[in-house]
N, C-alpha and C. Protein backbone atom coordinates (compact mmCIF):
# COMPACT_ATOMS: atom_id res chain seq x y z
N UNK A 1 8.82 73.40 2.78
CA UNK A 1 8.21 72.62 1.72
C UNK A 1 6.90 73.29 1.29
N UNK A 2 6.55 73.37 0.31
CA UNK A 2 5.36 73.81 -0.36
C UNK A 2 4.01 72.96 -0.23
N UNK A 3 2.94 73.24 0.50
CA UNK A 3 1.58 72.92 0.77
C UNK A 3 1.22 72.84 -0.68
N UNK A 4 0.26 71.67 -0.57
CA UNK A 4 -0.69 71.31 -1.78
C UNK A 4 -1.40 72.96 -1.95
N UNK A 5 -2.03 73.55 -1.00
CA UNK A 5 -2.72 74.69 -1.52
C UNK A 5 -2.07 75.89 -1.41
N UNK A 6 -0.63 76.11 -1.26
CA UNK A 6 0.28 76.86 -2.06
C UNK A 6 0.14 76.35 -3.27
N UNK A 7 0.52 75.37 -3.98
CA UNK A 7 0.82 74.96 -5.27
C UNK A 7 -0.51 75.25 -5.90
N UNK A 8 -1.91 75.54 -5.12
CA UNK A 8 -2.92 75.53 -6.08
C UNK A 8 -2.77 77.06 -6.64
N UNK A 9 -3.06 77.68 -5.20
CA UNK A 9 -2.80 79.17 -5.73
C UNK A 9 -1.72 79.49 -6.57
N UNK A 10 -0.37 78.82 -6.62
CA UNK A 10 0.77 79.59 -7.56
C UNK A 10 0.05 78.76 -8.87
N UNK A 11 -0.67 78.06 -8.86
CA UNK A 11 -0.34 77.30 -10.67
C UNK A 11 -1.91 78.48 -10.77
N UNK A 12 -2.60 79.01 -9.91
CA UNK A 12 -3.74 79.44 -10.58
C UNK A 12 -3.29 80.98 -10.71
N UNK A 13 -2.27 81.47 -10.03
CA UNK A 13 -1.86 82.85 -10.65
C UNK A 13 -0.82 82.89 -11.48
N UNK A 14 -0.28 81.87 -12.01
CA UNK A 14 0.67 81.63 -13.04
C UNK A 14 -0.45 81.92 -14.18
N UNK A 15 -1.80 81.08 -14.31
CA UNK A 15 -2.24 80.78 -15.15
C UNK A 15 -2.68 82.04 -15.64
N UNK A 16 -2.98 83.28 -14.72
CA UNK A 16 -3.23 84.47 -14.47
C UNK A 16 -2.23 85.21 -15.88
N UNK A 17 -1.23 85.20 -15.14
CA UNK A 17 -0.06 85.66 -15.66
C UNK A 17 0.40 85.17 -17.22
N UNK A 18 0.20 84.09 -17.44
CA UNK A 18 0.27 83.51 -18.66
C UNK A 18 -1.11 84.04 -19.73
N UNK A 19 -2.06 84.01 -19.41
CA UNK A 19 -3.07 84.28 -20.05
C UNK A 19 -3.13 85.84 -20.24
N UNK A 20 -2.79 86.61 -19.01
CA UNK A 20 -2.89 88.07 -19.12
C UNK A 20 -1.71 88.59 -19.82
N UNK A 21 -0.29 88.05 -19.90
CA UNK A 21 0.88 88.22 -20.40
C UNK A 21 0.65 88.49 -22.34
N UNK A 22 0.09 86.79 -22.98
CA UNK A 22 -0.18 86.71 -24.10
C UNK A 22 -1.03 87.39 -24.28
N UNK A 23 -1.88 87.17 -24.18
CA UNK A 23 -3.36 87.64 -24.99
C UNK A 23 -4.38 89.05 -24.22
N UNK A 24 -3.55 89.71 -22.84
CA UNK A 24 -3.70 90.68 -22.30
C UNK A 24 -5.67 90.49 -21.94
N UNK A 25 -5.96 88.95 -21.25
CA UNK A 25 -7.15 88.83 -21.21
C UNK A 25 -7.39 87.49 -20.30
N UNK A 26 -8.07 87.77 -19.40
CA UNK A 26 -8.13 86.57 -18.17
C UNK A 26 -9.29 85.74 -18.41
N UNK A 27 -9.36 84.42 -19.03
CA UNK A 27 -10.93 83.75 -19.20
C UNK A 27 -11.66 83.93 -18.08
N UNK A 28 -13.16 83.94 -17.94
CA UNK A 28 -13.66 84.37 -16.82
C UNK A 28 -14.07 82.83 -16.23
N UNK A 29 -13.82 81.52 -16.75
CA UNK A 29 -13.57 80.60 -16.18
C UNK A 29 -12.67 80.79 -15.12
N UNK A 30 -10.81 80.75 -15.94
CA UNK A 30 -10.24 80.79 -14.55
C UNK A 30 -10.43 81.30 -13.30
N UNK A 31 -10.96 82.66 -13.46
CA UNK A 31 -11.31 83.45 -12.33
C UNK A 31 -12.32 82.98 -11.79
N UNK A 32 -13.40 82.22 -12.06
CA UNK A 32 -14.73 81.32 -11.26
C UNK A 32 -13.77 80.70 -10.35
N UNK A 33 -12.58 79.90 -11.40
CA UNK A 33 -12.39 78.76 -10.80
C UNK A 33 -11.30 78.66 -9.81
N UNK A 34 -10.73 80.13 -9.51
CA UNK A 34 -9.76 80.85 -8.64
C UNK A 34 -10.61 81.04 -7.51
N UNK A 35 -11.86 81.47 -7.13
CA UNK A 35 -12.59 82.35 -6.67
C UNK A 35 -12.93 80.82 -5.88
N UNK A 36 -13.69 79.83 -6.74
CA UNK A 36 -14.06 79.13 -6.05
C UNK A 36 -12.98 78.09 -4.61
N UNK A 37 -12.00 78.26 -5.66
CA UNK A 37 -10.59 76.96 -5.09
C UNK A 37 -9.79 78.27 -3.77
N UNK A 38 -9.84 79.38 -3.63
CA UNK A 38 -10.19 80.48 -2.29
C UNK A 38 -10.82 80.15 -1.09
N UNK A 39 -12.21 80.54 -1.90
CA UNK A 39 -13.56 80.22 -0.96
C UNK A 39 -13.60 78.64 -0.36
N UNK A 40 -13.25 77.94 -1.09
CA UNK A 40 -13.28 76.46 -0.60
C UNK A 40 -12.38 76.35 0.75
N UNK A 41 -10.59 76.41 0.21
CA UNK A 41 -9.72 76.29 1.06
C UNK A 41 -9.87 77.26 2.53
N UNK A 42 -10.53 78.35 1.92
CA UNK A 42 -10.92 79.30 3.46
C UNK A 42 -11.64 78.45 4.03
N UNK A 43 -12.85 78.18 3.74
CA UNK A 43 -13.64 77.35 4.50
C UNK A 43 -13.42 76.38 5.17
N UNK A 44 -12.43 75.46 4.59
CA UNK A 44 -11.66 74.16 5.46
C UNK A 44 -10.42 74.58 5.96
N UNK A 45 -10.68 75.97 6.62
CA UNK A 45 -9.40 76.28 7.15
C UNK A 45 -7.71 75.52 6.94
N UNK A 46 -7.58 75.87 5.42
CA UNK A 46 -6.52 74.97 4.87
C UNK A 46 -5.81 76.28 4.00
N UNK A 47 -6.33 77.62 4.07
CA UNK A 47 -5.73 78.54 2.79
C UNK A 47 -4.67 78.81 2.98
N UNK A 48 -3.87 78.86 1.76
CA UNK A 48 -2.63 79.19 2.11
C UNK A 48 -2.03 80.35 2.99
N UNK A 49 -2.62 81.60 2.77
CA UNK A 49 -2.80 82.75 3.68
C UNK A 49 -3.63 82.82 4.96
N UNK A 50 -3.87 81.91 5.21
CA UNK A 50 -4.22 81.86 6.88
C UNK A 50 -5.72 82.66 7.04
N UNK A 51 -6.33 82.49 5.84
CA UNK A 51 -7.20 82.94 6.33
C UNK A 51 -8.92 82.58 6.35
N UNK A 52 -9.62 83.00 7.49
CA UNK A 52 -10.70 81.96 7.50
C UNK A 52 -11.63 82.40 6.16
N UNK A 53 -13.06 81.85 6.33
CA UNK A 53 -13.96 82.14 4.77
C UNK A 53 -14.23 83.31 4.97
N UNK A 54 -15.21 83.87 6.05
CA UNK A 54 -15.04 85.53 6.04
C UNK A 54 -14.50 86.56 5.96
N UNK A 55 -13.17 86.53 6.11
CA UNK A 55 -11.92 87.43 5.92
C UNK A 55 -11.85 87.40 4.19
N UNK A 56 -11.96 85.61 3.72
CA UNK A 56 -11.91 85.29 2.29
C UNK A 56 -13.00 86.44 1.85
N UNK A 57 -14.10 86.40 2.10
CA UNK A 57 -15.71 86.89 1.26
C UNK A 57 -14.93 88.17 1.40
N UNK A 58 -14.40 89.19 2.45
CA UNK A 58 -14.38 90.08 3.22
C UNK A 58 -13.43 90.91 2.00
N UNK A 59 -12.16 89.67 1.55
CA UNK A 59 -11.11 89.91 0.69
C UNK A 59 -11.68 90.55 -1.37
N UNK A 60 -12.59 89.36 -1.09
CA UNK A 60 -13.14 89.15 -2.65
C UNK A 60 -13.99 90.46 -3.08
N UNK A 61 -14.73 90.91 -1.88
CA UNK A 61 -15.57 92.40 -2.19
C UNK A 61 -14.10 93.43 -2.34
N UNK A 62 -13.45 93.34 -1.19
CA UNK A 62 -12.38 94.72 -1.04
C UNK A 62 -11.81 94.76 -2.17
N UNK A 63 -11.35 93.76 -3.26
CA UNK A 63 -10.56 93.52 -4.34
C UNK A 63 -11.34 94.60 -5.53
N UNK A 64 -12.68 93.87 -5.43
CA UNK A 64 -13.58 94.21 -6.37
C UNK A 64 -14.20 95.86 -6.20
N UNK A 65 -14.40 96.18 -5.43
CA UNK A 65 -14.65 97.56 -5.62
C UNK A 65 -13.46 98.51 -5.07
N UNK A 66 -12.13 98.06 -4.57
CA UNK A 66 -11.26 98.84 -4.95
C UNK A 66 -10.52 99.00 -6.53
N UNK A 67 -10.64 98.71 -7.68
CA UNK A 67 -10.73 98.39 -8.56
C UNK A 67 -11.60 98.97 -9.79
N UNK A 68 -12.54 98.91 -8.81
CA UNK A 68 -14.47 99.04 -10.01
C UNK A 68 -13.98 100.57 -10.53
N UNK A 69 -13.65 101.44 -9.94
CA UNK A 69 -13.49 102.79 -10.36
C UNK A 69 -12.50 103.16 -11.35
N UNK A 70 -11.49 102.29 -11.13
CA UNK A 70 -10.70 102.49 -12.24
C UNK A 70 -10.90 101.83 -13.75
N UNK A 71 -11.72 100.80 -13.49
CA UNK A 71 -12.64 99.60 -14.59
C UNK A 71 -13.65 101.15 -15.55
N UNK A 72 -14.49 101.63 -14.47
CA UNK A 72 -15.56 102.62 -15.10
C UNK A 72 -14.84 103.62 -15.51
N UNK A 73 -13.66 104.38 -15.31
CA UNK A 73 -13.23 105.14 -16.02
C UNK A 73 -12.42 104.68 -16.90
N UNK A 74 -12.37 103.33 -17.26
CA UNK A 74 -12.17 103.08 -18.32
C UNK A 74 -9.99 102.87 -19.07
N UNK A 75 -9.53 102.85 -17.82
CA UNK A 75 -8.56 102.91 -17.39
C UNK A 75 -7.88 101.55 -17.23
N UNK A 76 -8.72 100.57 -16.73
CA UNK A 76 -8.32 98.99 -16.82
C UNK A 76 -9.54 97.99 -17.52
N UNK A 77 -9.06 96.96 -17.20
CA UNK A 77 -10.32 96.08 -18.45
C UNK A 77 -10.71 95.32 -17.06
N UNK A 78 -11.96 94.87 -17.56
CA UNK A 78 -12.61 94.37 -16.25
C UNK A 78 -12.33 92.74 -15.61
N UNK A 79 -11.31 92.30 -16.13
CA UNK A 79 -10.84 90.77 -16.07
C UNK A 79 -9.59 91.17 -15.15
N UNK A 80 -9.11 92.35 -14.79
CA UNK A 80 -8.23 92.93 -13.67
C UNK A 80 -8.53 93.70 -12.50
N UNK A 81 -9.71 93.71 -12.50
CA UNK A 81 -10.62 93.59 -11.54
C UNK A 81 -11.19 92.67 -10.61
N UNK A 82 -11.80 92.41 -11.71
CA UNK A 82 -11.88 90.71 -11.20
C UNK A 82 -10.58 89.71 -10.32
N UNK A 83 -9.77 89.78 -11.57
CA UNK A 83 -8.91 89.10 -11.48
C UNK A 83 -8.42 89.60 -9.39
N UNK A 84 -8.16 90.82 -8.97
CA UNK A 84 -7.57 91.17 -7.75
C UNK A 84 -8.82 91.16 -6.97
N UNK A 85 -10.21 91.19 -7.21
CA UNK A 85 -10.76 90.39 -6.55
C UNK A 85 -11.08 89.01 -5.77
N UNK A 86 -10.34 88.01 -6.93
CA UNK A 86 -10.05 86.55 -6.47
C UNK A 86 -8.88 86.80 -5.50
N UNK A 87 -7.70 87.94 -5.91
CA UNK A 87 -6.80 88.09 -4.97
C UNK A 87 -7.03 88.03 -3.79
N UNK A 88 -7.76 89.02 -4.01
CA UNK A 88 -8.12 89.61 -2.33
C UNK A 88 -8.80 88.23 -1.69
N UNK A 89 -10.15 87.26 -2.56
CA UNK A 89 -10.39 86.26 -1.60
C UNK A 89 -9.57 84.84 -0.97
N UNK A 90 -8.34 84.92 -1.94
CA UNK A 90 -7.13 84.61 -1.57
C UNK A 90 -6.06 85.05 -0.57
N UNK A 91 -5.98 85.73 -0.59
CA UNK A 91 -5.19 86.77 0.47
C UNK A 91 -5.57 87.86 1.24
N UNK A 92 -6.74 87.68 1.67
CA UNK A 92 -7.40 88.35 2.80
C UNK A 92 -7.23 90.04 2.15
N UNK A 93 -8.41 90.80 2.71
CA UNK A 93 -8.10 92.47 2.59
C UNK A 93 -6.63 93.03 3.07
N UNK A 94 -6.12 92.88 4.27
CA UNK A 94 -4.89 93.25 4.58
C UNK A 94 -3.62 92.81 3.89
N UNK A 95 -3.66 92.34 2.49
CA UNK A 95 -2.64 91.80 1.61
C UNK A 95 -2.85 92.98 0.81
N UNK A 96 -4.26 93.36 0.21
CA UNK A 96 -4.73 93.76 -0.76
C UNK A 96 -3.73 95.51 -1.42
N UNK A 97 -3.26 95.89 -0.23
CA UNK A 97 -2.84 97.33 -0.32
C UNK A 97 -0.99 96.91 -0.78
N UNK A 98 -0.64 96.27 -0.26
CA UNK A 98 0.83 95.86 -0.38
C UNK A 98 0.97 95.25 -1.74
N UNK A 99 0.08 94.40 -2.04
CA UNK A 99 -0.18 93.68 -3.86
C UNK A 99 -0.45 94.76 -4.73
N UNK A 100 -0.98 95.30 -4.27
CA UNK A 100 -1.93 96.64 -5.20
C UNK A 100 -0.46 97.56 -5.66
N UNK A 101 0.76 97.91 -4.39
CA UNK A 101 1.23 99.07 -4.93
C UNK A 101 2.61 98.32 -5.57
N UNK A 102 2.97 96.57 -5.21
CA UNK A 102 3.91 96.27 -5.86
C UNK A 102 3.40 96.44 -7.71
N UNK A 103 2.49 96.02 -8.23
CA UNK A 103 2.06 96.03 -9.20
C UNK A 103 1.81 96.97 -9.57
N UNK A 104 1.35 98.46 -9.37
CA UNK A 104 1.39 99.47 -9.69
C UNK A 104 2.77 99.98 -9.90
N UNK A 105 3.85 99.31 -9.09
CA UNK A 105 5.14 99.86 -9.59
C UNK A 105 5.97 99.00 -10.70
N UNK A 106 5.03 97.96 -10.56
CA UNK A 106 5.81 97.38 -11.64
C UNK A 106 4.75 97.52 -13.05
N UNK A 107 4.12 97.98 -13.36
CA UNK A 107 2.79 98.43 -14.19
C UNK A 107 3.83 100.07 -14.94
N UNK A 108 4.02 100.25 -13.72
CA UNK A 108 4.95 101.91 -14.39
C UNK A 108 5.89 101.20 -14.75
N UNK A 109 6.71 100.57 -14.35
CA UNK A 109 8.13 100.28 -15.07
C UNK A 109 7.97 99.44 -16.48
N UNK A 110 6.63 98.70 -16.62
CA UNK A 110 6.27 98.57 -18.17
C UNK A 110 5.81 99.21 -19.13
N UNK A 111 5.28 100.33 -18.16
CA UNK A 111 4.96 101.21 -19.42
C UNK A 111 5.66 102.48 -19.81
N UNK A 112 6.67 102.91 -18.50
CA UNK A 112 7.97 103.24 -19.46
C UNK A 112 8.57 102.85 -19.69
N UNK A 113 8.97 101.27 -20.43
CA UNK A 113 9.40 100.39 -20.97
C UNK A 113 8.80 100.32 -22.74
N UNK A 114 7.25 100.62 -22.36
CA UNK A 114 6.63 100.47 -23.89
C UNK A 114 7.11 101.97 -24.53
N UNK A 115 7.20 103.50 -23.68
CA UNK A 115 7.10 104.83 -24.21
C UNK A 115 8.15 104.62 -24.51
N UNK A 116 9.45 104.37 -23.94
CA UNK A 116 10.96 104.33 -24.40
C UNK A 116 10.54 103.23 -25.81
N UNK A 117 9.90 102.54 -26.42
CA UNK A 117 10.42 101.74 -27.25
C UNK A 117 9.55 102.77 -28.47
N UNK A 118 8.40 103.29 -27.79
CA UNK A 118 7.83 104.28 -28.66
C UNK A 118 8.59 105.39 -29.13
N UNK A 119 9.52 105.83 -28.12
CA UNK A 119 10.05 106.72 -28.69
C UNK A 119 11.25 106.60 -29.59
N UNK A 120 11.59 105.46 -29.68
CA UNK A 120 13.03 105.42 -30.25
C UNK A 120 12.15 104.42 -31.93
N UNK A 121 10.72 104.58 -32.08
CA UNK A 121 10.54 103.84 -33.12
C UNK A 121 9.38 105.59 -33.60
N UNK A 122 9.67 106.15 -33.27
CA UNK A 122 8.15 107.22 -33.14
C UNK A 122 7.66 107.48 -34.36
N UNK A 123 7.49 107.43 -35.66
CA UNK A 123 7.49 107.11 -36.57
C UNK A 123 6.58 106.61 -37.04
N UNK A 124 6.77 105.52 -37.07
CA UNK A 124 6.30 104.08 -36.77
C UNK A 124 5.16 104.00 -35.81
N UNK A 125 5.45 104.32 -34.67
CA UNK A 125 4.49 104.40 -33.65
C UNK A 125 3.94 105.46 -33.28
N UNK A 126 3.76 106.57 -33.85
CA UNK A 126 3.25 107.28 -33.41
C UNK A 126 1.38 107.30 -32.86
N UNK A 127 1.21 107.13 -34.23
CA UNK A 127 -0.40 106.89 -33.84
C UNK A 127 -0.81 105.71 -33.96
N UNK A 128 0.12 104.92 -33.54
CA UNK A 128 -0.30 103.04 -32.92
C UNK A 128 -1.78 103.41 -32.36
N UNK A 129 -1.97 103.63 -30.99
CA UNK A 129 -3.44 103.77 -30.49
C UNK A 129 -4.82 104.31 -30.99
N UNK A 130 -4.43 105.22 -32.38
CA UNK A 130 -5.50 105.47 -32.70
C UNK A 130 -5.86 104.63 -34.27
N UNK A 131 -4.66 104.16 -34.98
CA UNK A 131 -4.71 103.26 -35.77
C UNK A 131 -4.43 101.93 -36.05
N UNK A 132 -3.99 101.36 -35.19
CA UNK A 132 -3.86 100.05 -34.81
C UNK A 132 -4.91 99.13 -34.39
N UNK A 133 -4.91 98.16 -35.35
CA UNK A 133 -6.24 96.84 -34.50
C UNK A 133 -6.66 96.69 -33.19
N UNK A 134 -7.37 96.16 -32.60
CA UNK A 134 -7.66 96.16 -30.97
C UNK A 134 -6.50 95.15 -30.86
N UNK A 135 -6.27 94.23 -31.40
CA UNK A 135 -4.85 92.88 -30.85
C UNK A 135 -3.94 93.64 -30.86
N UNK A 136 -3.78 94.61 -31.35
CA UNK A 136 -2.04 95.06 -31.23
C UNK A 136 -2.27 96.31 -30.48
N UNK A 137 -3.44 97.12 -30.04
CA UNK A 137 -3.62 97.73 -28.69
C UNK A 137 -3.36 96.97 -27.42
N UNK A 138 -4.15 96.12 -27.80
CA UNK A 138 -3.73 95.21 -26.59
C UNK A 138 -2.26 94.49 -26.22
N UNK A 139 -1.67 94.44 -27.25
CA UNK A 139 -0.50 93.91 -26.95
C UNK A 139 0.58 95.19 -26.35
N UNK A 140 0.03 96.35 -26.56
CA UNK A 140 0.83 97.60 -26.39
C UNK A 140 0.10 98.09 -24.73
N UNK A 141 -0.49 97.29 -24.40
CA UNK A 141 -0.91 97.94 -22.63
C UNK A 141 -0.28 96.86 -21.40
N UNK A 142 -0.56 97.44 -20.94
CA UNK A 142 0.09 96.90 -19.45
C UNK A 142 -0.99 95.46 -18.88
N UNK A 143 -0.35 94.47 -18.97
CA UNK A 143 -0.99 93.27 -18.14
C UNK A 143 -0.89 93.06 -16.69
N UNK A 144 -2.13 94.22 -16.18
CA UNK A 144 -1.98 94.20 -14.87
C UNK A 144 -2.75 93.51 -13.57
N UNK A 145 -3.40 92.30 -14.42
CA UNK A 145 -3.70 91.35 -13.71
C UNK A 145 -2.50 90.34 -13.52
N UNK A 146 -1.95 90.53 -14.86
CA UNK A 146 -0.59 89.21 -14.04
C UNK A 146 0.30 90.20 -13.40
N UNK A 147 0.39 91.47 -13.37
CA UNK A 147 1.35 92.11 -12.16
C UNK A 147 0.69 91.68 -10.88
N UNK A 148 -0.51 91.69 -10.68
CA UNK A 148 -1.56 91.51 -9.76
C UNK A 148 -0.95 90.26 -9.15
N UNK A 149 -0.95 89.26 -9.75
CA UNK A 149 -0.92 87.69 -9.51
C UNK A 149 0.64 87.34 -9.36
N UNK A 150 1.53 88.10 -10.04
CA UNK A 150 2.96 88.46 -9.85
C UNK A 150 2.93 88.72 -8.54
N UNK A 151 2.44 89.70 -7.62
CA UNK A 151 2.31 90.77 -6.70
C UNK A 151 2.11 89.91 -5.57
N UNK A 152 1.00 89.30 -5.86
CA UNK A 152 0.17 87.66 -4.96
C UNK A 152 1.33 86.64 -4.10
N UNK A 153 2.05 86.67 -5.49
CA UNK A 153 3.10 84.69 -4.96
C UNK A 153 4.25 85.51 -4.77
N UNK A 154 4.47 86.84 -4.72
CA UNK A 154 5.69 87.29 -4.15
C UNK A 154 4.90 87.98 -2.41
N UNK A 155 3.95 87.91 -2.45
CA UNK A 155 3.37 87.94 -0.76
C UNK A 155 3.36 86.86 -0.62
N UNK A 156 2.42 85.57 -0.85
CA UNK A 156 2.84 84.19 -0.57
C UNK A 156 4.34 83.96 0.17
N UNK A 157 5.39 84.53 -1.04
CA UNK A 157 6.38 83.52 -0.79
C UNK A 157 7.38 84.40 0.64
N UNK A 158 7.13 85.92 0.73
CA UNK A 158 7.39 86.48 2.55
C UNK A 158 6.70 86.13 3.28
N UNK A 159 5.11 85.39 3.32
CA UNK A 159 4.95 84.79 4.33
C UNK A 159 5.47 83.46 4.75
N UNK A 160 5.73 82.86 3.74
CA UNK A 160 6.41 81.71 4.16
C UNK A 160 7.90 81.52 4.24
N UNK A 161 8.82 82.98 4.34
CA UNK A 161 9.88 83.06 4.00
C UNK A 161 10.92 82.55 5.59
């Protein structure tokens, strides 16, 4: 049966996923309010991942500056950063490497998903990125905070498997 704070974390990385899916952009509310509903449940030794608040704090840094480097080179947007920072204070540092490379493989399989559609429109798309609005750049990159949060409730759901 599913724990009340399973259900918090899946409706708050759904929300992840939904927001990063459409609009390729995580409000920095949700993520307060991810970060905080973490930190809380660690603390009352109630998290869904078993883990206490320090492992949580321990999680929320490891997220965040494994991440920061790819943010400064400019490579990801900083709400997917963030965003696997709340991960990590959700799912402890020792989640963090196993989330990280499901989503990186599923991050490649979307974006040779977008080059195959580029190429069979090339034309058309050729210089999308250098002439195209920022909304329809954005709609043409990889939402890899909801792979992130994808990545999350499919660890969730082997630990409780």
């Amino acid at each position: 049966m599913l724990s009340i704070q399973s259900a918090i974390f899946i409706a708050w990385a759904l929300a992840v996923v939904l927001f990063d899916g459409r609009r390729r952009l995580i409000p920095n509310a949700l993520i307060i309010v991810g970060a905080l509903c973490a930190l809380a449940l660690a603390a009352a030794r109630i998290s869904p991942f078993d883990i206490p608040l320090g492992i949580a704090l321990l999680g929320l840094a490891a997220g965040f500056v494994a991440l920061l480097p790819f943010y400064a080179l400019g490579m990801m947007g900083a709400a997917d950063v963030k965003a696997f920072a709340v991960i990590g204070a959700w799912c402890g540092p020792q989640a963090l490497v196993i989330i990280w490379v499901a989503a990186s493989l599923a991050a490649c399989v979307h974006a040779l998903v977008l080059l195959a559609g580029r190429r069979r429109a090339a034309f058309a798309l050729r210089d999308l990125p250098h002439t195209a609005a920022p909304e329809e750049r954005r709609r043409n990159s990889t939402p890899y905070g909801a792979l992130l949060a994808l990545a999350a409730i499919g660890h969730l759901a082997a630990l409780h498997a």
